[in-house]
PDB file of N, CA and C in Angstrom:
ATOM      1  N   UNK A   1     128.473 117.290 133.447  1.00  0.00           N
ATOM      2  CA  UNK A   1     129.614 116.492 132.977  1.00  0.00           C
ATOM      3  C   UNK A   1     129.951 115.418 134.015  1.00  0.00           C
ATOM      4  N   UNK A   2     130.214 114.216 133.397  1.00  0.00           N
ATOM      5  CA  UNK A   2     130.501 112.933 134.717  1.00  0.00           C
ATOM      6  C   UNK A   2     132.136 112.948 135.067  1.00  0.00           C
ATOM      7  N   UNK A   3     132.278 112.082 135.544  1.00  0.00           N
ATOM      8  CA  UNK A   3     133.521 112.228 136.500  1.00  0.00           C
ATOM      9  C   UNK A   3     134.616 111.696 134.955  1.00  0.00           C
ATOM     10  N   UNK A   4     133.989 110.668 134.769  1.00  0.00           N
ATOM     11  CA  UNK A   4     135.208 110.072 133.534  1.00  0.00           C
ATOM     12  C   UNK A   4     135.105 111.293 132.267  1.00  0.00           C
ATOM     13  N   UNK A   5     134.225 111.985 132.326  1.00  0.00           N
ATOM     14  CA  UNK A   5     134.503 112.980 130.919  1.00  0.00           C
ATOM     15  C   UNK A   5     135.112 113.859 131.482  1.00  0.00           C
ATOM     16  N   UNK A   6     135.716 114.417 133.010  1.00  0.00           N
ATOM     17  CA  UNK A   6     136.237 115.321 133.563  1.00  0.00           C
ATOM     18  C   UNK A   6     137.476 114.671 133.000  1.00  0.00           C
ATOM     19  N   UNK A   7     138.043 113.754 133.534  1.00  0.00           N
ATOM     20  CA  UNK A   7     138.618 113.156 133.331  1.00  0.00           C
ATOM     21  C   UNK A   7     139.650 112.868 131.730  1.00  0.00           C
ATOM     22  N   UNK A   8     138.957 112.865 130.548  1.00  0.00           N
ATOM     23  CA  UNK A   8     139.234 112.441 129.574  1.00  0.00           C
ATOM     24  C   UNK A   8     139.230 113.891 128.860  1.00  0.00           C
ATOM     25  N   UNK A   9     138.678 114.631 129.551  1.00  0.00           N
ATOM     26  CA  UNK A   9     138.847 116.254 129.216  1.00  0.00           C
ATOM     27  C   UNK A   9     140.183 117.140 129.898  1.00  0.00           C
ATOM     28  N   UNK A  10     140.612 116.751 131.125  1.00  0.00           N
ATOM     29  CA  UNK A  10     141.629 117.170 131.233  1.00  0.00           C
ATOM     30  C   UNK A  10     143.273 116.521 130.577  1.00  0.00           C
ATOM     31  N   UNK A  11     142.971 114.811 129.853  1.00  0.00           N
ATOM     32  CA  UNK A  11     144.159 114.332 129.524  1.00  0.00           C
ATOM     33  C   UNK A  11     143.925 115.270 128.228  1.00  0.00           C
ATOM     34  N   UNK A  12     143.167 115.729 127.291  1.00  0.00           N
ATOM     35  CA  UNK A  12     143.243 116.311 126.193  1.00  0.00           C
ATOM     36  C   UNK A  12     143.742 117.044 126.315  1.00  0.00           C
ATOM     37  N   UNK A  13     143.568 118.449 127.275  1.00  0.00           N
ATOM     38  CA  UNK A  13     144.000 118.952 127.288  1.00  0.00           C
ATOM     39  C   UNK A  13     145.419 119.072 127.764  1.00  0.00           C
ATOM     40  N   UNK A  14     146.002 118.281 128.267  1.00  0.00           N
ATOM     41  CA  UNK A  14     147.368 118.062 129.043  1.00  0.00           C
ATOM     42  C   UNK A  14     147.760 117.760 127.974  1.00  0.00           C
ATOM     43  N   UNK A  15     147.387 117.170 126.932  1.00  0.00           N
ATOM     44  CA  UNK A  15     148.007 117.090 125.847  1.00  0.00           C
ATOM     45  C   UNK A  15     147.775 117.631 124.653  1.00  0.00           C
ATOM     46  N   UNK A  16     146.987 118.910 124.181  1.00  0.00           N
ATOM     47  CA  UNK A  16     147.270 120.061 123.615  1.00  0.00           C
ATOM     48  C   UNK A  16     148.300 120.330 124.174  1.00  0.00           C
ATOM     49  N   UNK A  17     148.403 120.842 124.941  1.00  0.00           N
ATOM     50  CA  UNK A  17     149.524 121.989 125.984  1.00  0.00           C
ATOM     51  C   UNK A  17     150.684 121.099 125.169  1.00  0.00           C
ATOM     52  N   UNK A  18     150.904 119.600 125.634  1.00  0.00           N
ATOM     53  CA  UNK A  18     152.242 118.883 125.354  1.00  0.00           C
ATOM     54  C   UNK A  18     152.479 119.125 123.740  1.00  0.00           C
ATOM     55  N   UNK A  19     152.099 118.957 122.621  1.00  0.00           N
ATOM     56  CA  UNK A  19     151.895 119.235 121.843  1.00  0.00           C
ATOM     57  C   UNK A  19     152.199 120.706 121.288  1.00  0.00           C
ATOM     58  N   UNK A  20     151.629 121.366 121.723  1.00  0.00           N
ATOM     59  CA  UNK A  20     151.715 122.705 121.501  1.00  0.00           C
ATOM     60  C   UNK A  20     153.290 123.434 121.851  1.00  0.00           C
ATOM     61  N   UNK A  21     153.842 122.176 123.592  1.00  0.00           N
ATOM     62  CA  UNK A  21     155.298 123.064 123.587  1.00  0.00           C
ATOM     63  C   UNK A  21     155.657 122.289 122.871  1.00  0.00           C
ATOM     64  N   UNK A  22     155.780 120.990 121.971  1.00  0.00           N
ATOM     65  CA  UNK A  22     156.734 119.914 121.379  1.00  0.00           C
ATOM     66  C   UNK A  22     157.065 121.237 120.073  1.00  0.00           C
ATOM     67  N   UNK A  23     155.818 121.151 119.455  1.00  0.00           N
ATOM     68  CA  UNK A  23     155.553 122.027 118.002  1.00  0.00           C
ATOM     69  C   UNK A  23     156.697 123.883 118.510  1.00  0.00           C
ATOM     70  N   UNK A  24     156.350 124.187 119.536  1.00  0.00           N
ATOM     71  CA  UNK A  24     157.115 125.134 119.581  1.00  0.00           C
ATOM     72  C   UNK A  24     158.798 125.000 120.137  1.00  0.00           C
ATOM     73  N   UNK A  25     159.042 124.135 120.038  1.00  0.00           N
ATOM     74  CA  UNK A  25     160.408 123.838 120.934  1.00  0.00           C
ATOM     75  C   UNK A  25     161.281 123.382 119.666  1.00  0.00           C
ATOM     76  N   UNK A  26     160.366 122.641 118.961  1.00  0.00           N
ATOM     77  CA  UNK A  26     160.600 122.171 117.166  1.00  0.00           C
ATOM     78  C   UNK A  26     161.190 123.631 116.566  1.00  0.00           C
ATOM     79  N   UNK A  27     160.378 124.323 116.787  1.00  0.00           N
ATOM     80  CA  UNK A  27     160.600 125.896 115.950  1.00  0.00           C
ATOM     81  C   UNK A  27     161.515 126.472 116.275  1.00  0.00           C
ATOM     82  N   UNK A  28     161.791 126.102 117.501  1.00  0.00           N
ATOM     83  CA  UNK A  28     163.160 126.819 117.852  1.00  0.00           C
ATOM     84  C   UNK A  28     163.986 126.978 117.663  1.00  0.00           C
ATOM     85  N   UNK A  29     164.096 124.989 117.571  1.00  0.00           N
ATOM     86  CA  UNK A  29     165.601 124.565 117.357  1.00  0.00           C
ATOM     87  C   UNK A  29     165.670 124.600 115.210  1.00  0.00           C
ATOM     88  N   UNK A  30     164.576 124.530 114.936  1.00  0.00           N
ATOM     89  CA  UNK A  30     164.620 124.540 113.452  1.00  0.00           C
ATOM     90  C   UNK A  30     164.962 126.192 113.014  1.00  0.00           C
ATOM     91  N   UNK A  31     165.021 127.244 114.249  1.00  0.00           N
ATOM     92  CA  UNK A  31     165.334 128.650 113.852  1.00  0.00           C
ATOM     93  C   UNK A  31     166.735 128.911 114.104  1.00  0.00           C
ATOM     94  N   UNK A  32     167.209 127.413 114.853  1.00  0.00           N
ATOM     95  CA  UNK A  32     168.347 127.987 115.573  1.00  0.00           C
ATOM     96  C   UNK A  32     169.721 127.495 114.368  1.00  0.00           C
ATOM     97  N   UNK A  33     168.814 126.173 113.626  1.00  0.00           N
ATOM     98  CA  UNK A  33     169.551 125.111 113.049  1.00  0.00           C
ATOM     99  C   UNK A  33     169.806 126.479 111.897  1.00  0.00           C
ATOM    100  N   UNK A  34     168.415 127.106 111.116  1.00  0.00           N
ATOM    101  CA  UNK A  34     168.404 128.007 109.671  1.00  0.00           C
ATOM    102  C   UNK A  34     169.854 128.947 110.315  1.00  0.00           C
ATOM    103  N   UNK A  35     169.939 129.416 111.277  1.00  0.00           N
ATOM    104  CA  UNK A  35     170.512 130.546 111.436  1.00  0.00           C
ATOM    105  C   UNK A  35     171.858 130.433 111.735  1.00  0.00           C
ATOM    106  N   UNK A  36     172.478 128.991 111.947  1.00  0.00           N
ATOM    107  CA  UNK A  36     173.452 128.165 112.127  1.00  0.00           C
ATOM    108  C   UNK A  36     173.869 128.008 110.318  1.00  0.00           C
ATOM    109  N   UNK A  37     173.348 127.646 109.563  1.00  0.00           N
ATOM    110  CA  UNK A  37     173.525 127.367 108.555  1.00  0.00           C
ATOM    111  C   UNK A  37     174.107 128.505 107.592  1.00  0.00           C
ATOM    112  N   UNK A  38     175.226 128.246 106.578  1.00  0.00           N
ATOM    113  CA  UNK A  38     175.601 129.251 105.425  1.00  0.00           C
ATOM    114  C   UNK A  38     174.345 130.026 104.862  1.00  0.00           C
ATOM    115  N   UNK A  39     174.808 131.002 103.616  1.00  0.00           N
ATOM    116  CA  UNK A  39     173.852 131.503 103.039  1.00  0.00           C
ATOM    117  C   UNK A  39     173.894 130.641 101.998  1.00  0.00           C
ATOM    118  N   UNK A  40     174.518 129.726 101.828  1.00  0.00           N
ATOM    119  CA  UNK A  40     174.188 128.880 100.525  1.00  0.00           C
ATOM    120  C   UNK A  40     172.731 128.169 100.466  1.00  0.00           C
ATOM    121  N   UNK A  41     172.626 127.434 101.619  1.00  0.00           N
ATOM    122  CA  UNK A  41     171.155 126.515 101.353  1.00  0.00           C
ATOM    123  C   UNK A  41     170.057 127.832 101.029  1.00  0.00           C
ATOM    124  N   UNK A  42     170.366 129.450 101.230  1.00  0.00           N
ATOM    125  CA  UNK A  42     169.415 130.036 101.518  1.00  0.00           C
ATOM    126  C   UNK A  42     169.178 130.109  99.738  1.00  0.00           C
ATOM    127  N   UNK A  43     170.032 130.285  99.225  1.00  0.00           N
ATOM    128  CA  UNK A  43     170.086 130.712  97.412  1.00  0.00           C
ATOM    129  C   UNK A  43     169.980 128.915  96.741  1.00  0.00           C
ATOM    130  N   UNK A  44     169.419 128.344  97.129  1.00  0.00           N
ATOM    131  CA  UNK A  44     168.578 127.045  96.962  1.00  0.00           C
ATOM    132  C   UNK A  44     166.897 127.598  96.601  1.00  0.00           C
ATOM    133  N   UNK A  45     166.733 128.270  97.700  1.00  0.00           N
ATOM    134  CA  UNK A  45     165.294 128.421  97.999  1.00  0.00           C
ATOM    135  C   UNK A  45     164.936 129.705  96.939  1.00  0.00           C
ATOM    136  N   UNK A  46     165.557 130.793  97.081  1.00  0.00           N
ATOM    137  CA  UNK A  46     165.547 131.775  96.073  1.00  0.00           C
ATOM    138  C   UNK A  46     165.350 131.887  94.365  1.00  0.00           C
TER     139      UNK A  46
END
């Protein structure tokens, strides 16, 4: 492997990782928002 594919292999991966906490930090606050919320929006879905 050359120096620039070392290279272009570790920004990928620095950005899976970034990605991966964005997507889970999303979930969080979207678990925190459902659980914040009445039971009405829930008998929407039902």
């Amino acid at each position: 492997m050359t120096y620039t594919n070392q290279i272009s292999y570790d920004a990928e991966l620095a950005y899976r990782q970034q990605s991966i906490r964005r997507a889970t930090a999303a979930d969080r606050l979207a678990r925190q928002v459902r659980r914040r919320r009445p039971r009405r929006m829930d008998s929407i879905h039902n």
